[in-house]
N, C-alpha and C. Protein backbone atom coordinates (compact mmCIF):
# COMPACT_ATOMS: atom_id res chain seq x y z
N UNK A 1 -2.98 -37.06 -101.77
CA UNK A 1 -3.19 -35.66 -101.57
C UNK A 1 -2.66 -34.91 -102.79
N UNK A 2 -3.33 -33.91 -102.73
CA UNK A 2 -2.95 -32.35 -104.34
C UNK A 2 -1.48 -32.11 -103.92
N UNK A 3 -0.51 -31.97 -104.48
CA UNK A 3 0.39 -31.47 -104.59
C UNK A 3 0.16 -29.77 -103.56
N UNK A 4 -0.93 -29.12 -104.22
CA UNK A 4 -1.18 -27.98 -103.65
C UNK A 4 -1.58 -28.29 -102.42
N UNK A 5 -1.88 -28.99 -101.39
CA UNK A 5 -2.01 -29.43 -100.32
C UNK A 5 -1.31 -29.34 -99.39
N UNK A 6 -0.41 -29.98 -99.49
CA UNK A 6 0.77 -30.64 -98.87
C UNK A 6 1.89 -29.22 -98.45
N UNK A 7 1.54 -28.52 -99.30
CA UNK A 7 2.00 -27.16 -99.11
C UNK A 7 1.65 -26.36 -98.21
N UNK A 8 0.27 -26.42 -98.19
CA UNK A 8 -0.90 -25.73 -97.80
C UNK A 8 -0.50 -25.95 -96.16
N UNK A 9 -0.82 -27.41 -96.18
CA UNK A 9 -0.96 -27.80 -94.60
C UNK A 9 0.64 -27.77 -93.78
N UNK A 10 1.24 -27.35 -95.06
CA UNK A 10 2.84 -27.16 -93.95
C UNK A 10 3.25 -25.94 -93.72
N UNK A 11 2.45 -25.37 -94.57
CA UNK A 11 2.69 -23.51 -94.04
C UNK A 11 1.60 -23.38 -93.08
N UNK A 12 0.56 -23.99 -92.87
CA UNK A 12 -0.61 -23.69 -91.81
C UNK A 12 0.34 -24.22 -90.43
N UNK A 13 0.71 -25.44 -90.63
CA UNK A 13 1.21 -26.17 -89.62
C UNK A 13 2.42 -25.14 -88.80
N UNK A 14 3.07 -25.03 -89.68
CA UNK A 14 4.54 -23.23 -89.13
C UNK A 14 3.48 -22.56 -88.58
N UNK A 15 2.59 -22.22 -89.20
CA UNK A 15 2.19 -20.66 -88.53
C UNK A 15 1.68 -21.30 -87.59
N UNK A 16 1.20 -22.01 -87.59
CA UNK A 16 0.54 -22.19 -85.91
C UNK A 16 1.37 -22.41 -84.83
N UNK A 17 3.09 -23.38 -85.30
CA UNK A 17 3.08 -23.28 -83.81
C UNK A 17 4.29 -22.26 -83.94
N UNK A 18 4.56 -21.55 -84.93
CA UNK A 18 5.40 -20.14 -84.87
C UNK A 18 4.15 -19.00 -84.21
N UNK A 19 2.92 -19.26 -84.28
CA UNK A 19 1.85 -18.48 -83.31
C UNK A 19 2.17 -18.77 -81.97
N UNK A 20 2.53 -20.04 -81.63
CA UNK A 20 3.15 -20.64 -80.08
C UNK A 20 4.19 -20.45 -79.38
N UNK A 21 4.88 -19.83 -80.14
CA UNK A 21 6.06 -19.85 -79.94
C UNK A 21 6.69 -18.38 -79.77
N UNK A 22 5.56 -17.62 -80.57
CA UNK A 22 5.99 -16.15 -80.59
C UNK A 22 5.46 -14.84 -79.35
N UNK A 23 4.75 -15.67 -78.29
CA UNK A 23 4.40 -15.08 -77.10
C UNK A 23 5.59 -15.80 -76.45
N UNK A 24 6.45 -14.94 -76.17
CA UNK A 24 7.86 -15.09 -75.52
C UNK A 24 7.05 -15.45 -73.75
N UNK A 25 8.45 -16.48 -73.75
CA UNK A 25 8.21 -17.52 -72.56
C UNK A 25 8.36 -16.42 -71.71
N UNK A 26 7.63 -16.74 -70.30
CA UNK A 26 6.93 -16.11 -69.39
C UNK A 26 8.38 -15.98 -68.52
N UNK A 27 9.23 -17.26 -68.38
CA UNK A 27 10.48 -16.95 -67.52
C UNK A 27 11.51 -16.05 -68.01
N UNK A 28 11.44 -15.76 -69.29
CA UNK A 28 12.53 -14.52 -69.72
C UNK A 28 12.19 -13.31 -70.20
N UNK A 29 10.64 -13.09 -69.39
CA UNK A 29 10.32 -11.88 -70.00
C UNK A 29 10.41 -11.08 -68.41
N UNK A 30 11.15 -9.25 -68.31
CA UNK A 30 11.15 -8.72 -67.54
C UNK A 30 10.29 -8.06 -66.61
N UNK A 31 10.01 -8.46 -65.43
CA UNK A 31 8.52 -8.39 -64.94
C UNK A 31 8.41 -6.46 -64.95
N UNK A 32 7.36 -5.96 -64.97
CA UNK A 32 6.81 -4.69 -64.44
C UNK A 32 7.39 -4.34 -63.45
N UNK A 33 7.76 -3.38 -62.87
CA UNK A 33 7.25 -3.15 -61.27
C UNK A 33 5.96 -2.58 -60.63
N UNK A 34 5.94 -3.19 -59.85
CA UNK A 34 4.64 -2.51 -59.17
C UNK A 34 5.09 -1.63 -58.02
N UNK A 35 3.56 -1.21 -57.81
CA UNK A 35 3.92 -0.86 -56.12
C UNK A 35 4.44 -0.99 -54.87
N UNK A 36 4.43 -2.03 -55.11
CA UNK A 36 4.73 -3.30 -53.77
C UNK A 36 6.41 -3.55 -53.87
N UNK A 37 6.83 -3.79 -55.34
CA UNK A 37 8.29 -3.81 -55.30
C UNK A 37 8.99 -2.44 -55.29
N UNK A 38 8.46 -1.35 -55.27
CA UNK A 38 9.38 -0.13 -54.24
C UNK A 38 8.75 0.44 -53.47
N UNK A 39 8.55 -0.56 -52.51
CA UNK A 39 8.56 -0.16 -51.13
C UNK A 39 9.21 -0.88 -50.57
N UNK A 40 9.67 0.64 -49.71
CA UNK A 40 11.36 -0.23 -48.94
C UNK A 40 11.28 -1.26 -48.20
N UNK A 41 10.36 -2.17 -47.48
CA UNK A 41 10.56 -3.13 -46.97
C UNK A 41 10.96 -4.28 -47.91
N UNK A 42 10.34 -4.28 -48.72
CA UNK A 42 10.25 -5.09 -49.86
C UNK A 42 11.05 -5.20 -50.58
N UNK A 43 11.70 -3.80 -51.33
CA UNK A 43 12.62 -3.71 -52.66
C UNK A 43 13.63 -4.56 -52.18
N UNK A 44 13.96 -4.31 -51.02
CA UNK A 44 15.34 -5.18 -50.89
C UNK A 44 15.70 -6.37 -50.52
N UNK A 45 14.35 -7.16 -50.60
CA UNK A 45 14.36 -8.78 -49.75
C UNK A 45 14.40 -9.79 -50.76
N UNK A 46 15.46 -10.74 -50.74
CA UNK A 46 15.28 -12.06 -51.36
C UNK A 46 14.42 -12.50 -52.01
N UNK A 47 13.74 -13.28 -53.06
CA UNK A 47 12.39 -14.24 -52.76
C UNK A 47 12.73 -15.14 -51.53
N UNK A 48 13.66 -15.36 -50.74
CA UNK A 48 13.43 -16.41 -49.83
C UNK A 48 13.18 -15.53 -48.32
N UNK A 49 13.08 -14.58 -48.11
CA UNK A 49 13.17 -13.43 -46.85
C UNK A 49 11.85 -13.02 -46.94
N UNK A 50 11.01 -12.99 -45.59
CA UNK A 50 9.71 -12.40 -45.56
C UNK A 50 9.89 -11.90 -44.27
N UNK A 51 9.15 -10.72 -44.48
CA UNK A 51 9.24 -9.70 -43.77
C UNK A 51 8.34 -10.19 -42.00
N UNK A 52 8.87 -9.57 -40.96
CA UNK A 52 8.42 -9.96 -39.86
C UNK A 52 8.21 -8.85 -38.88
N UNK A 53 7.17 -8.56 -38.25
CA UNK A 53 6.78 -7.16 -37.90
C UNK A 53 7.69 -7.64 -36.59
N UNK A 54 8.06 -6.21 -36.08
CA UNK A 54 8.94 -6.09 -34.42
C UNK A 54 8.11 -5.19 -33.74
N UNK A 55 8.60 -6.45 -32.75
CA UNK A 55 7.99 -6.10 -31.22
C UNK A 55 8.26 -4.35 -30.63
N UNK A 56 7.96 -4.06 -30.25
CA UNK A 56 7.83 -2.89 -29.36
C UNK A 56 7.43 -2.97 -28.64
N UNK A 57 8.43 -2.09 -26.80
CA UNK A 57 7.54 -2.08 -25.84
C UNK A 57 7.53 -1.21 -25.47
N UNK A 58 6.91 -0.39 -24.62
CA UNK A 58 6.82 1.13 -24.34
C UNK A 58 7.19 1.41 -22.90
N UNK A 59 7.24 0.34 -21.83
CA UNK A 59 8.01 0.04 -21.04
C UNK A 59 9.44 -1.01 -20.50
N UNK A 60 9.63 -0.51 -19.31
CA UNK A 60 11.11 -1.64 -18.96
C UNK A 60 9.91 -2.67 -18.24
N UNK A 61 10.69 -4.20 -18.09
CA UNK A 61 10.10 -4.86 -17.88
C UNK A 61 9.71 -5.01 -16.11
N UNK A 62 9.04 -5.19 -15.44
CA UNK A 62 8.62 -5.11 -14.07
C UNK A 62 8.87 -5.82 -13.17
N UNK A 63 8.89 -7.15 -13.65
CA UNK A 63 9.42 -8.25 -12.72
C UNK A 63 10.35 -7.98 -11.70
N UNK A 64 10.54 -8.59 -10.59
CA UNK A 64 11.72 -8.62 -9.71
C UNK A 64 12.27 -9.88 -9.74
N UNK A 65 13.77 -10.24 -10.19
CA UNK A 65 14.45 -11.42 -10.33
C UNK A 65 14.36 -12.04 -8.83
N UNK A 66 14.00 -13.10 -9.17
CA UNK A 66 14.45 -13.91 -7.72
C UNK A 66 13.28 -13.67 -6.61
N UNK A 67 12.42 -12.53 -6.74
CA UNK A 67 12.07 -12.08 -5.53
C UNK A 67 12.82 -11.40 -4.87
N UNK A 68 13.42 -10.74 -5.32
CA UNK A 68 14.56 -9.90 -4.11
C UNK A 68 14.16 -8.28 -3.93
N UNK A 69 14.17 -7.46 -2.88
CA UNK A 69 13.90 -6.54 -2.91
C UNK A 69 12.88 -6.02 -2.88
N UNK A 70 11.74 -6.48 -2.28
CA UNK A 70 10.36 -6.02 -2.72
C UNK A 70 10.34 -4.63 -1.60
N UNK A 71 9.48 -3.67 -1.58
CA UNK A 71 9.49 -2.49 -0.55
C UNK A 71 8.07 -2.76 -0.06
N UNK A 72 8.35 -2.14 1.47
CA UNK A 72 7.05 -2.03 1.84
C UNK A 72 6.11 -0.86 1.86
N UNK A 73 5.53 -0.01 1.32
CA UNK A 73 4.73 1.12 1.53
C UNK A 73 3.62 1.23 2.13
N UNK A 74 3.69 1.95 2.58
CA UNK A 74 2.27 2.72 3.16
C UNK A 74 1.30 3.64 2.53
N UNK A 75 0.35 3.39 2.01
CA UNK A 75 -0.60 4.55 0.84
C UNK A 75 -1.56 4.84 1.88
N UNK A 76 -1.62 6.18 1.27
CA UNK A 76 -3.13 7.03 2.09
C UNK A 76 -3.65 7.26 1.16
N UNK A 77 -4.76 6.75 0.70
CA UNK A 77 -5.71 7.23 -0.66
C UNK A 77 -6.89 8.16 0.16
N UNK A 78 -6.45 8.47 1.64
CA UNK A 78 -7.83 8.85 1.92
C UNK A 78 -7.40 10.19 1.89
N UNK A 79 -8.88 11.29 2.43
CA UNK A 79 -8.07 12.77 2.37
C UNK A 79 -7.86 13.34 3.06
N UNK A 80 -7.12 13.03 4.17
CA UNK A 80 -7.11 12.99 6.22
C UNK A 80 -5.94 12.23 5.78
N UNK A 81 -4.70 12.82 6.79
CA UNK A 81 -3.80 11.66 7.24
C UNK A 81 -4.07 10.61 8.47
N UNK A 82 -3.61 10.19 8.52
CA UNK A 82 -3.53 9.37 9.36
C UNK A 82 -1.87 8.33 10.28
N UNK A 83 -2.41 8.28 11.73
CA UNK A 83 -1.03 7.83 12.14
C UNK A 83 -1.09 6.00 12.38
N UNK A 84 -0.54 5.10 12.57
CA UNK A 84 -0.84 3.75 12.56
C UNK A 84 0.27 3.45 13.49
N UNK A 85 0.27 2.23 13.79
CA UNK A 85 1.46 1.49 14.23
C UNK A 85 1.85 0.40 13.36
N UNK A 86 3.42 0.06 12.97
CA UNK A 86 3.82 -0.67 11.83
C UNK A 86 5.21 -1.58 12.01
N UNK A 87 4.79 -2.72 12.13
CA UNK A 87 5.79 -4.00 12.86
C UNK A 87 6.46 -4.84 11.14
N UNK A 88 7.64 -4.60 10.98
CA UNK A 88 7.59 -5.64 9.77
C UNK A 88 9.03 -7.11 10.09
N UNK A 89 8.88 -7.96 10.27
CA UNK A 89 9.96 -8.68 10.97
C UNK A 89 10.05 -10.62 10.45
N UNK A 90 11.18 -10.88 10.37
CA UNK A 90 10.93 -12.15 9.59
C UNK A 90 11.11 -13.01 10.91
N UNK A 91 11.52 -14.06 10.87
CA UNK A 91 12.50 -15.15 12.23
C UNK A 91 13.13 -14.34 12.80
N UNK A 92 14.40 -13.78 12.17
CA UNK A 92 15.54 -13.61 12.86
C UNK A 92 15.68 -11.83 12.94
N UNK A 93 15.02 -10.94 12.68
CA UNK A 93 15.26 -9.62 11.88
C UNK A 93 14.07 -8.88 12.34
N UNK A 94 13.97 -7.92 12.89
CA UNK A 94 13.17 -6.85 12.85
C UNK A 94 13.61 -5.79 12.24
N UNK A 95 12.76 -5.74 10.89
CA UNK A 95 13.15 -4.58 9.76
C UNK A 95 12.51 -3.41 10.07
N UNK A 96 11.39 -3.14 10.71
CA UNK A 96 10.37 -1.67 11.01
C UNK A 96 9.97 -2.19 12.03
N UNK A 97 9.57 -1.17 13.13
CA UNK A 97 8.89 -1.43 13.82
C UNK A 97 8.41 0.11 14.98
N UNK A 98 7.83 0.41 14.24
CA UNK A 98 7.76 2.51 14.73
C UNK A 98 6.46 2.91 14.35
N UNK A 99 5.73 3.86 14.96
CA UNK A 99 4.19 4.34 14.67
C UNK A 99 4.68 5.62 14.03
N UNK A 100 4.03 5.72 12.53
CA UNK A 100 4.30 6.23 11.89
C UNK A 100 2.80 7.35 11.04
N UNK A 101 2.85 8.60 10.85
CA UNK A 101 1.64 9.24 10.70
C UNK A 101 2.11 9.18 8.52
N UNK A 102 0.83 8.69 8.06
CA UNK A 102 0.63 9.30 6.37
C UNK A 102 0.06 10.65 6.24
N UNK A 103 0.25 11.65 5.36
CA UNK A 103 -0.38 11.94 5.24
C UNK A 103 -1.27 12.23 3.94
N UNK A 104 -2.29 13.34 3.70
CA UNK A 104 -3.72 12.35 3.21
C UNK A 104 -2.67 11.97 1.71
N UNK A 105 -3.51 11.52 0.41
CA UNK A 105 -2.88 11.31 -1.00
C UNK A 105 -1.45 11.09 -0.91
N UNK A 106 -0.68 10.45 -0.11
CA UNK A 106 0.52 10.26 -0.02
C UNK A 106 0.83 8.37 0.23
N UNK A 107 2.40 8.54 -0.14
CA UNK A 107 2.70 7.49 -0.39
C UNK A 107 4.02 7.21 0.82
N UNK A 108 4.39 6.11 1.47
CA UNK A 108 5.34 6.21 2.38
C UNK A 108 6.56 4.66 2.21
N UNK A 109 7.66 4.62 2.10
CA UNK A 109 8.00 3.29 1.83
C UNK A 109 8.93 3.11 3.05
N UNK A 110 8.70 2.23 4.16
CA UNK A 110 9.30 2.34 5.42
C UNK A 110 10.07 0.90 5.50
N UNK A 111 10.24 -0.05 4.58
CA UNK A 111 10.88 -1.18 4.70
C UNK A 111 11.06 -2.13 3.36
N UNK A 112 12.35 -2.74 3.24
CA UNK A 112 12.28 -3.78 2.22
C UNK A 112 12.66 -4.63 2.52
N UNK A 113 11.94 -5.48 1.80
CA UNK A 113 12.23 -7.07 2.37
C UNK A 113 13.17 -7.76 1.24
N UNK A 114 14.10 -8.80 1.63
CA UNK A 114 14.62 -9.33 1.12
C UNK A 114 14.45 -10.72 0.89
N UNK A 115 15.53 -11.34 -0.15
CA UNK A 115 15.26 -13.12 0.43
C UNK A 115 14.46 -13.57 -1.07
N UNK A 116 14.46 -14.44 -1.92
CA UNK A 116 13.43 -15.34 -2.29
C UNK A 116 13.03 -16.20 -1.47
N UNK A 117 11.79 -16.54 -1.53
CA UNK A 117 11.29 -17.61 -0.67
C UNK A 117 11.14 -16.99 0.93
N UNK A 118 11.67 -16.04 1.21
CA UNK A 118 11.82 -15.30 2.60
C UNK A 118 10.14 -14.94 2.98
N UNK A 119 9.46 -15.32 4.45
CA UNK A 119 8.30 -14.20 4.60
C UNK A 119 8.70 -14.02 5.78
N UNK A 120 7.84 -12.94 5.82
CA UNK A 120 7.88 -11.88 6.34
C UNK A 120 6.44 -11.71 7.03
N UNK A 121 6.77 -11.03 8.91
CA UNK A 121 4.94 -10.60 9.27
C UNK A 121 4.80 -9.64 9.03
N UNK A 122 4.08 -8.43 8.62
CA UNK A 122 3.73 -7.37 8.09
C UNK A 122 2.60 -7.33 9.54
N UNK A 123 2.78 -6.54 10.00
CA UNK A 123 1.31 -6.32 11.43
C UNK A 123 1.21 -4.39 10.67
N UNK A 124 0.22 -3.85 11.06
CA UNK A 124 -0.52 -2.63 11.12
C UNK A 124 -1.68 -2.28 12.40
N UNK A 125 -1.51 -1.63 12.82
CA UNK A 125 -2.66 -0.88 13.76
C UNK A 125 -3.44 0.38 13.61
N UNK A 126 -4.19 0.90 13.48
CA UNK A 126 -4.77 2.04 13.22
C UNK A 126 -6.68 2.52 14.02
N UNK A 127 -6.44 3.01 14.55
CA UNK A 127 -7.95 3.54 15.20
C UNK A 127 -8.35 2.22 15.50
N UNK A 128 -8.10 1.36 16.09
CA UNK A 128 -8.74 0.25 16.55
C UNK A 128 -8.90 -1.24 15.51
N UNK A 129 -8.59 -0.90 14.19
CA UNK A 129 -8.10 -1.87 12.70
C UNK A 129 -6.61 -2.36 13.46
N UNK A 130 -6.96 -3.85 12.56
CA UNK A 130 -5.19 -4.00 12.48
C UNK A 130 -5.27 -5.19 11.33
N UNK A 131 -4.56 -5.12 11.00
CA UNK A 131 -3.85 -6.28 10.00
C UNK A 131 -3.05 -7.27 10.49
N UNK A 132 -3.03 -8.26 9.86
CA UNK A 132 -1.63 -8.93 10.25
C UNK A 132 -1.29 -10.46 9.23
N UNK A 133 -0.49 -10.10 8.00
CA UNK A 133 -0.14 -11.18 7.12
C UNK A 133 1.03 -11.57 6.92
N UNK A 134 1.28 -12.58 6.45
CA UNK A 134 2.31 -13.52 6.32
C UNK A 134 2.97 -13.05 4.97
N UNK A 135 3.60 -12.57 4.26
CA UNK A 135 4.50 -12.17 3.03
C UNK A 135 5.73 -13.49 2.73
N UNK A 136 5.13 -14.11 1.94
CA UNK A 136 6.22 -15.36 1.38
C UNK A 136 7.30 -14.10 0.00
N UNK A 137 8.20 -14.01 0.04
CA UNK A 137 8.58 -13.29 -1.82
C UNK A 137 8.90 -14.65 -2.28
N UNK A 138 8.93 -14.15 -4.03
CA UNK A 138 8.34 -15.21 -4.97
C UNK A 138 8.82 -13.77 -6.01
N UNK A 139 9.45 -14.96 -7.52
CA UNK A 139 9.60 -14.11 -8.44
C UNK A 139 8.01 -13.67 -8.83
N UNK A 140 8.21 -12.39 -9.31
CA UNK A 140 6.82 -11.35 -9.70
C UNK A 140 6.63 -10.54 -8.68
N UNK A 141 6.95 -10.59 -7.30
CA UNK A 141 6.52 -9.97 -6.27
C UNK A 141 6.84 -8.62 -6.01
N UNK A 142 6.16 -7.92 -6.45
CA UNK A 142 6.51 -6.28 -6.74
C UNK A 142 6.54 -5.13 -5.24
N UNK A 143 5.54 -5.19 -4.74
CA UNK A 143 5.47 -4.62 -3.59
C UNK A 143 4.49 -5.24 -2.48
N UNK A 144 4.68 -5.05 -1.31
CA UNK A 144 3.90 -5.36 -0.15
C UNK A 144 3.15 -3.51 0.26
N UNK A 145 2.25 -3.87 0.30
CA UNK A 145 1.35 -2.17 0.96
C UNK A 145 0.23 -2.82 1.64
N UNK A 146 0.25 -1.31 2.44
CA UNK A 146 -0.55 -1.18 3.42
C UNK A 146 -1.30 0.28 2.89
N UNK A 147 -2.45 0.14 3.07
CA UNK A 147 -3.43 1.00 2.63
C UNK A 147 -4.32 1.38 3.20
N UNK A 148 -4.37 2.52 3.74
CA UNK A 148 -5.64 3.50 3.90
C UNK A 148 -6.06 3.57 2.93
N UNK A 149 -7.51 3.14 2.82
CA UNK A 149 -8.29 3.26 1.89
C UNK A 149 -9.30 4.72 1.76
N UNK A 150 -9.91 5.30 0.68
CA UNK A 150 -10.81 6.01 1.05
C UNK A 150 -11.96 6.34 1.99
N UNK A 151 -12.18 5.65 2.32
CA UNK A 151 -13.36 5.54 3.73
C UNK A 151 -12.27 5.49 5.03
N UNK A 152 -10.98 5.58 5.26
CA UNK A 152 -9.81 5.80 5.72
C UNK A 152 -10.31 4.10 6.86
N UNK A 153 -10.29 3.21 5.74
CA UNK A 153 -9.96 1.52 6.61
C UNK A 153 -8.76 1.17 6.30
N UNK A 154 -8.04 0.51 6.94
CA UNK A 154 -6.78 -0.12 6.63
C UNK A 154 -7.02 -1.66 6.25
N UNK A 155 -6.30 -1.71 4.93
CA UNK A 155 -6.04 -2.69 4.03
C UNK A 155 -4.54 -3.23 3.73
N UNK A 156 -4.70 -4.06 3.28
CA UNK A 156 -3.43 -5.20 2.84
C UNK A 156 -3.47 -5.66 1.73
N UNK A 157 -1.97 -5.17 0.85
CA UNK A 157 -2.26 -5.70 -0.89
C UNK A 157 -1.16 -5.94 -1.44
N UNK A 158 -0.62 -7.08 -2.00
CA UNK A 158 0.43 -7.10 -2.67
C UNK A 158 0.70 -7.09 -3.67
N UNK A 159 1.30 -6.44 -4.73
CA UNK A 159 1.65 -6.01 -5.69
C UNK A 159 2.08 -7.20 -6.61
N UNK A 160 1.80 -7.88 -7.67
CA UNK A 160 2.78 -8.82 -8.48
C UNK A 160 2.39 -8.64 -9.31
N UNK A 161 3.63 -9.12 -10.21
CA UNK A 161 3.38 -8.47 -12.00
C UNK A 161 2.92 -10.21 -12.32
């Protein structure tokens, strides 16, 4: 090789990888901020912390523990009151047992039952209707009703969440 060569190709050879070398390494250069890093959820979290949306509820929860406590009501959805006869009694216990008048859009709560696992007969009479069911409680068991319905029939419904 030329003397002038050897020169040549060692100053080409520097500049190229002093060209490599002179876009400063990516790990020690100070990032931007963006958008995203000031906002407050964000600005202040770890790289190892990710953010986790929370629950909200807009009510208390409904359940009845155990089954305990459920009530018995009487609804009149019709628009006439009405009077019935109303027996509520387990084995050993007669909890209600009295003829009782609703009246109309009203609500009436004449007994609660107790007990998990406890049932209960629920009887109703009305204009010649009657009901008559067996009520086991059970966790979820919200209410036992008796219902005048709009066409003023008597119905049976139990409530569980």
């Amino acid at each position: 090789m030329s003397r002038r060569l050897v020169p040549l190709v060692f100053f080409v050879t520097v500049v190229a990888m002093a060209g490599c070398t002179t876009s400063a390494p990516t790990a020690t250069q100070t990032p931007t901020p963006t958008a995203t890093t000031t906002q407050a959820p964000t600005a202040t979290m770890t790289p190892t912390e990710t953010a986790t949306p929370t629950a909200t509820t807009t009510s208390a929860p409904t359940t009845v523990p155990g089954g305990d406590d459920v009530p018995v009501v009487l609804s009149n959805v019709d628009d006439e009151g009405h009077t019935l006869r109303v027996s509520v009694t387990n084995d050993t216990t007669v909890l209600f047992n009295d003829t009782v008048t609703v009246d109309a859009d009203a609500d009436r709560t004449i007994a609660t039952l107790h007990g998990p696992e406890t049932t209960y007969r629920v009887q109703a009479t009305m204009d010649g209707q009657s009901i008559d069911e067996n009520v086991t409680l059970y966790p979820g068991f919200l209410e036992s009703q008796i219902e005048i319905n709009g066409s003023g029939s008597l119905e049976y419904t139990g409530l569980v969440n």
